[in-house]
Protein backbone atom coordinates (compact mmCIF):
# COMPACT_ATOMS: atom_id res chain seq x y z
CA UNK A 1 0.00 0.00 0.00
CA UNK A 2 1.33 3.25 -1.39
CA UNK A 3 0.28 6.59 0.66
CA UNK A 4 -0.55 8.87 -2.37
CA UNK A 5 -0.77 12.41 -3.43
CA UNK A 6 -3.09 13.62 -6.60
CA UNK A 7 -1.36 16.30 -8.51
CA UNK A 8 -5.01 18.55 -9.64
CA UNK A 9 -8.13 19.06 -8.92
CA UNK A 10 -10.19 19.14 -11.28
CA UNK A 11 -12.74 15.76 -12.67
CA UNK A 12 -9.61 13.45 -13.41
CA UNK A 13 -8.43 14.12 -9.78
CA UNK A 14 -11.61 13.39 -8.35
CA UNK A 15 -11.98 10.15 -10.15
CA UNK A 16 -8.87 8.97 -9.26
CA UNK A 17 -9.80 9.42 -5.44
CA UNK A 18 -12.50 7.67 -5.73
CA UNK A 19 -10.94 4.61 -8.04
CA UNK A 20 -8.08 4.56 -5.18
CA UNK A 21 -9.90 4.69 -2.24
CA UNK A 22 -12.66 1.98 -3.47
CA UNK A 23 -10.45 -0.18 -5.52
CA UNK A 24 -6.53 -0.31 -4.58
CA UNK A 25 -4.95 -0.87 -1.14
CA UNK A 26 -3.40 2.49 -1.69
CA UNK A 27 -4.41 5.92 0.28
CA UNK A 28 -4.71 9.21 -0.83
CA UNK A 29 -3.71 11.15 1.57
CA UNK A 30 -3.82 14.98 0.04
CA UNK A 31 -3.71 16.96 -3.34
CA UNK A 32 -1.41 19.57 -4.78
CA UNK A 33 -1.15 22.28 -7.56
CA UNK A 34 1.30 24.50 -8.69
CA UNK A 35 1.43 27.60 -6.69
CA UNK A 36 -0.01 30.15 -8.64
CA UNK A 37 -3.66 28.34 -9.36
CA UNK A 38 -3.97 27.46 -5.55
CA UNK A 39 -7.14 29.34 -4.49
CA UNK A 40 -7.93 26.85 -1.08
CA UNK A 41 -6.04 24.91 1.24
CA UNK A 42 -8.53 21.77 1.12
CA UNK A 43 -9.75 19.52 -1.47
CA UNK A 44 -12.26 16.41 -1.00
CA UNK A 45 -11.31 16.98 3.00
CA UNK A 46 -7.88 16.61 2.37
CA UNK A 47 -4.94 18.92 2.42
CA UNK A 48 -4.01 20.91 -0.88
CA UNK A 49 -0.61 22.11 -0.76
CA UNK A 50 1.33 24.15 -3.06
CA UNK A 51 3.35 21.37 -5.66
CA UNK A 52 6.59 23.67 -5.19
CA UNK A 53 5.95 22.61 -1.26
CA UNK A 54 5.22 19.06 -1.09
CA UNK A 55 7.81 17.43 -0.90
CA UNK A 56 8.20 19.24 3.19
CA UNK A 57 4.88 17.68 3.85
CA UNK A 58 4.76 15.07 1.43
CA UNK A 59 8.82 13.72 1.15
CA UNK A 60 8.94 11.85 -1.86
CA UNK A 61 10.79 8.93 0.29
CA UNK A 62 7.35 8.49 2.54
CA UNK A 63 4.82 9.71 -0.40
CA UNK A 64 4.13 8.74 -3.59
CA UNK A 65 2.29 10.37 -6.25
CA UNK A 66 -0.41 10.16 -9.43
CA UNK A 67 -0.72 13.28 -11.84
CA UNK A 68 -4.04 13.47 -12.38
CA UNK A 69 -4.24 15.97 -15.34
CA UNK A 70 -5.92 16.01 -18.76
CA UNK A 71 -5.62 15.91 -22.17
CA UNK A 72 -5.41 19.78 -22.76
CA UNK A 73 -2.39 21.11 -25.23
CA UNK A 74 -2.29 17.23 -26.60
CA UNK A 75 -0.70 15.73 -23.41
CA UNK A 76 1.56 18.03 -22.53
CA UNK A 77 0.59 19.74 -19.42
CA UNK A 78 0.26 16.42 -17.67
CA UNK A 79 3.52 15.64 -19.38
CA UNK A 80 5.76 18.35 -18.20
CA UNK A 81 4.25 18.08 -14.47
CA UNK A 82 5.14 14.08 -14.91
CA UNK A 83 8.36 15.10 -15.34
CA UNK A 84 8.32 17.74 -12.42
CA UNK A 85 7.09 14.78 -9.80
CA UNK A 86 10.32 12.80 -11.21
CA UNK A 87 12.75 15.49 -10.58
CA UNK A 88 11.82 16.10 -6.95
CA UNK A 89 12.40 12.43 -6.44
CA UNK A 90 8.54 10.77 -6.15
CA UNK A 91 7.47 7.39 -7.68
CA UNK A 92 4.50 7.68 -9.69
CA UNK A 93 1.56 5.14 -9.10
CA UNK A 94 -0.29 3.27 -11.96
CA UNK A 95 -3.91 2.42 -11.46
CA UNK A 96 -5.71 -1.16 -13.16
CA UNK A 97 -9.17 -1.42 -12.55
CA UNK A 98 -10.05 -4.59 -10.85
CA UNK A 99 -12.78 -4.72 -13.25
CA UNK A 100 -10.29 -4.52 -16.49
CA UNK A 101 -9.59 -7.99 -18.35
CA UNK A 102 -5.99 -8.23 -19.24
CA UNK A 103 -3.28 -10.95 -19.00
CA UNK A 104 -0.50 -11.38 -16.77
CA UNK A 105 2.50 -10.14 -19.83
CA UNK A 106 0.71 -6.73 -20.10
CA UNK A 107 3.83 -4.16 -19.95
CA UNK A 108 2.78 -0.85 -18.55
CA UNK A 109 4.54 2.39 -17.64
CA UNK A 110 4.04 4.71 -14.37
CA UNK A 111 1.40 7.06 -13.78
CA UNK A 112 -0.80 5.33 -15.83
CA UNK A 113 -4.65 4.64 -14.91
CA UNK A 114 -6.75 1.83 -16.47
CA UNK A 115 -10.60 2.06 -16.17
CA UNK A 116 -13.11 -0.21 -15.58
CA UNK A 117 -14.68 -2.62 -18.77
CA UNK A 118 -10.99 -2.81 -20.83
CA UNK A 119 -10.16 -5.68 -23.18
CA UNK A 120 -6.46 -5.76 -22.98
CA UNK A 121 -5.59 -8.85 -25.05
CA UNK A 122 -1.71 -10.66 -24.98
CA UNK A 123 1.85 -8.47 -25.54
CA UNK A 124 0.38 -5.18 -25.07
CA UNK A 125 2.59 -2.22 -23.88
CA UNK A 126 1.62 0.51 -22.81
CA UNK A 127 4.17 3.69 -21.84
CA UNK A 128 4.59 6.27 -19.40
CA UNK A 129 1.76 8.77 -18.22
CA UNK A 130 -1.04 7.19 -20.60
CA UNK A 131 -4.62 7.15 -19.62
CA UNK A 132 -7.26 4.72 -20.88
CA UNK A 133 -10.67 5.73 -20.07
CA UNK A 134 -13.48 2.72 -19.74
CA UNK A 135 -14.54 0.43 -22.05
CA UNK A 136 -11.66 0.09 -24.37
CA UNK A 137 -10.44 -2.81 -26.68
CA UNK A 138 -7.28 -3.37 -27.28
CA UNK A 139 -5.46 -6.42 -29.49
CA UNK A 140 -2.46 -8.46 -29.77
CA UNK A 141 0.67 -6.73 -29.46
CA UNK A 142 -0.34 -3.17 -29.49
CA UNK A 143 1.73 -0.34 -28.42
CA UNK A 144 1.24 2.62 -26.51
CA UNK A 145 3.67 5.77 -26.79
CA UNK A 146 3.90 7.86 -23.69
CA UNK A 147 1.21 10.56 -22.52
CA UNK A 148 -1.06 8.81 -24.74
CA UNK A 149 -4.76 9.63 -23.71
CA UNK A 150 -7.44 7.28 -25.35
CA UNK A 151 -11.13 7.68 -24.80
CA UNK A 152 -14.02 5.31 -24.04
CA UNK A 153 -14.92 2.45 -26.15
CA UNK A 154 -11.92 3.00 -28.49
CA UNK A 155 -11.19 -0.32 -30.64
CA UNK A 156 -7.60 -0.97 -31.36
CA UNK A 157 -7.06 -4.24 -33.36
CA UNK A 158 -4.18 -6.56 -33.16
CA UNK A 159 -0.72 -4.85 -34.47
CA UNK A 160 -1.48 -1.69 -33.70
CA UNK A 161 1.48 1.15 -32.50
CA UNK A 162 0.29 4.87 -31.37
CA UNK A 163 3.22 7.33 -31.32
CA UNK A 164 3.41 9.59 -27.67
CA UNK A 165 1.19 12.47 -26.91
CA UNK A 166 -1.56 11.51 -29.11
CA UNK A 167 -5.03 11.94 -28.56
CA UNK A 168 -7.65 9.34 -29.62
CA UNK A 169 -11.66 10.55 -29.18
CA UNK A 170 -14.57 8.23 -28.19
CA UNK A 171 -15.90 5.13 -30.44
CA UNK A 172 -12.39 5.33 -32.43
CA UNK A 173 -11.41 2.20 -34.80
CA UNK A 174 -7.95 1.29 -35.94
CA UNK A 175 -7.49 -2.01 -38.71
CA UNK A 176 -5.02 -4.31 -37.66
CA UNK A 177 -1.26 -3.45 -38.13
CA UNK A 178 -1.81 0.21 -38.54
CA UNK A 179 0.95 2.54 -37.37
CA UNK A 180 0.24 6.08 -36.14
CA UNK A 181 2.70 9.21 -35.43
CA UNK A 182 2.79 10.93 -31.85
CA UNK A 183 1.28 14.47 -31.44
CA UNK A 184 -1.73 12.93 -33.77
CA UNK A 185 -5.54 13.70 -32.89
CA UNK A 186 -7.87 11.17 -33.75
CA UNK A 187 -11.49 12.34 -33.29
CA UNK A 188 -14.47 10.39 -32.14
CA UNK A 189 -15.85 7.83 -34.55
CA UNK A 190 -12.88 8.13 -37.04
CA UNK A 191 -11.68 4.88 -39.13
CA UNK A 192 -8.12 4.73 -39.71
CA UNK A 193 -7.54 2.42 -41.81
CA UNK A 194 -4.08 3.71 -43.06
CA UNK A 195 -1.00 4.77 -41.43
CA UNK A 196 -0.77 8.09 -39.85
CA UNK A 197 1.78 10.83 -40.23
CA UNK A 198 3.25 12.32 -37.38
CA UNK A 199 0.88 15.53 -36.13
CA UNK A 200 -1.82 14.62 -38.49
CA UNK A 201 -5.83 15.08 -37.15
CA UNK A 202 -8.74 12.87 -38.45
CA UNK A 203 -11.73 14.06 -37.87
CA UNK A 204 -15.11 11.75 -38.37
CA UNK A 205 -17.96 13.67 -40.57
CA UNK A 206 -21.00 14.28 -38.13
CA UNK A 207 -24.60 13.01 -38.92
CA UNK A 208 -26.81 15.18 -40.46
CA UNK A 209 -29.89 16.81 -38.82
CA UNK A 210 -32.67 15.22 -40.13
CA UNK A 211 -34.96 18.35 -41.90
CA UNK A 212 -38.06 17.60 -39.58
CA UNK A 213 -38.17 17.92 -35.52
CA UNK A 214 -39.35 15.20 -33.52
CA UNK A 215 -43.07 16.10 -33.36
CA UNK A 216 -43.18 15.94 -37.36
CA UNK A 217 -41.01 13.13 -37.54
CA UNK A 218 -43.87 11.40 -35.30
CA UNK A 219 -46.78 12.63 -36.88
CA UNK A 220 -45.46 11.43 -40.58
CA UNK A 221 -44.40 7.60 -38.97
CA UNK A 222 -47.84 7.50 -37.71
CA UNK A 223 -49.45 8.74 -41.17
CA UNK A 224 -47.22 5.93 -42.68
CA UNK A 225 -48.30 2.76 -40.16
């Protein structure tokens, strides 16, 4: 059992207290932000100390930590504050759901969290700093860059390699064997079924409004039964 710090506040943060307490044997024991966005002293009944001060009441060699940030600027934020909890000496936690299905070779970096309902098949790897948010399938021998961020009910097939710092949107599919860049977005309900470029964006067209509202689309179904 690790006693843990959450780096944020905001949803992520939240989440992640309540995945730890309920469903680890670790404790979180406090939060912490950088400095300058600290506006209270307490979050979830905890203490929320400034990041450039907790390692005085946190010492990384008692504490360790999770960066509980987003996906905002493609990664990076939670990247470069990853790499501020290494300097100052903490270990980073990862987080599997008790309630994802993987096997015992799964190869996974720190800081990483793992919701509920995955499908994490044989030789997966997965970096540094990634999170996978619920409901996710992933094949055979697919690879995860670091600071990846994938979204729910993603599908990943067998083969697969996703460069660092790339962004993948809800109900995303990628065909088997198909290599993407880092610093890519890949927006909800795209199809890759090509390679992608590093920095590229794929963006999935949206469905059309249909021309009558719902009380006209009711009334002409019933003229038509």
């Amino acid at each position: 059992m690790a006693r843990v710090v959450l780096f944020g506040t905001g949803k992520l943060a939240d989440l992640m207290h309540y995945y730890l307490t309920h469903d680890s044997p670790h404790q979180v024991v406090g939060f912490t932000v950088d400095a300058d966005t600290q506006s209270k002293h307490h979050h979830n009944n905890l203490p929320l100390v400034p990041f450039e001060e907790a390692h005085q009441q946190f010492p990384p060699d008692d504490f360790q930590m999770f960066i509980a940030v987003g996906y905002r600027q493609l990664n990076t934020i939670r990247a470069a504050r990853y790499e501020a909890a290494k300097s100052r000496g903490y270990q980073l936690i990862t987080y599997i759901s008790s309630k994802a299905t993987r096997w015992d070779d799964l190869v996974i970096g720190d800081n990483c969290c793992v919701f509920e309902n995955q499908v994490i098949q044989p030789t997966v790897r997965i970096g540094n700093n990634v999170v996978l948010w619920s409901g996710n399938h992933f094949g055979h021998d697919v690879e995860l860059g670091d600071h990846c961020w994938i979204s729910s009910h993603v599908v990943i097939s067998g083969g697969v390699k996703i460069g660092p710092y790339t962004f993948v949107g809800v109900n995303a599919t990628f065909r088997d064997g198909v290599h993407v860049g880092r610093e890519c977005i890949i927006g909800a309900g795209a199809l890759l079924l090509n390679d992608a470029q590093d920095r590229e964006v794929y963006i999935a067209a949206q469905t059309e409004r249909y021309r009558l509202n719902s009380t006209q689309f009711e009334r002409m179904m019933e003229i038509s039964r």
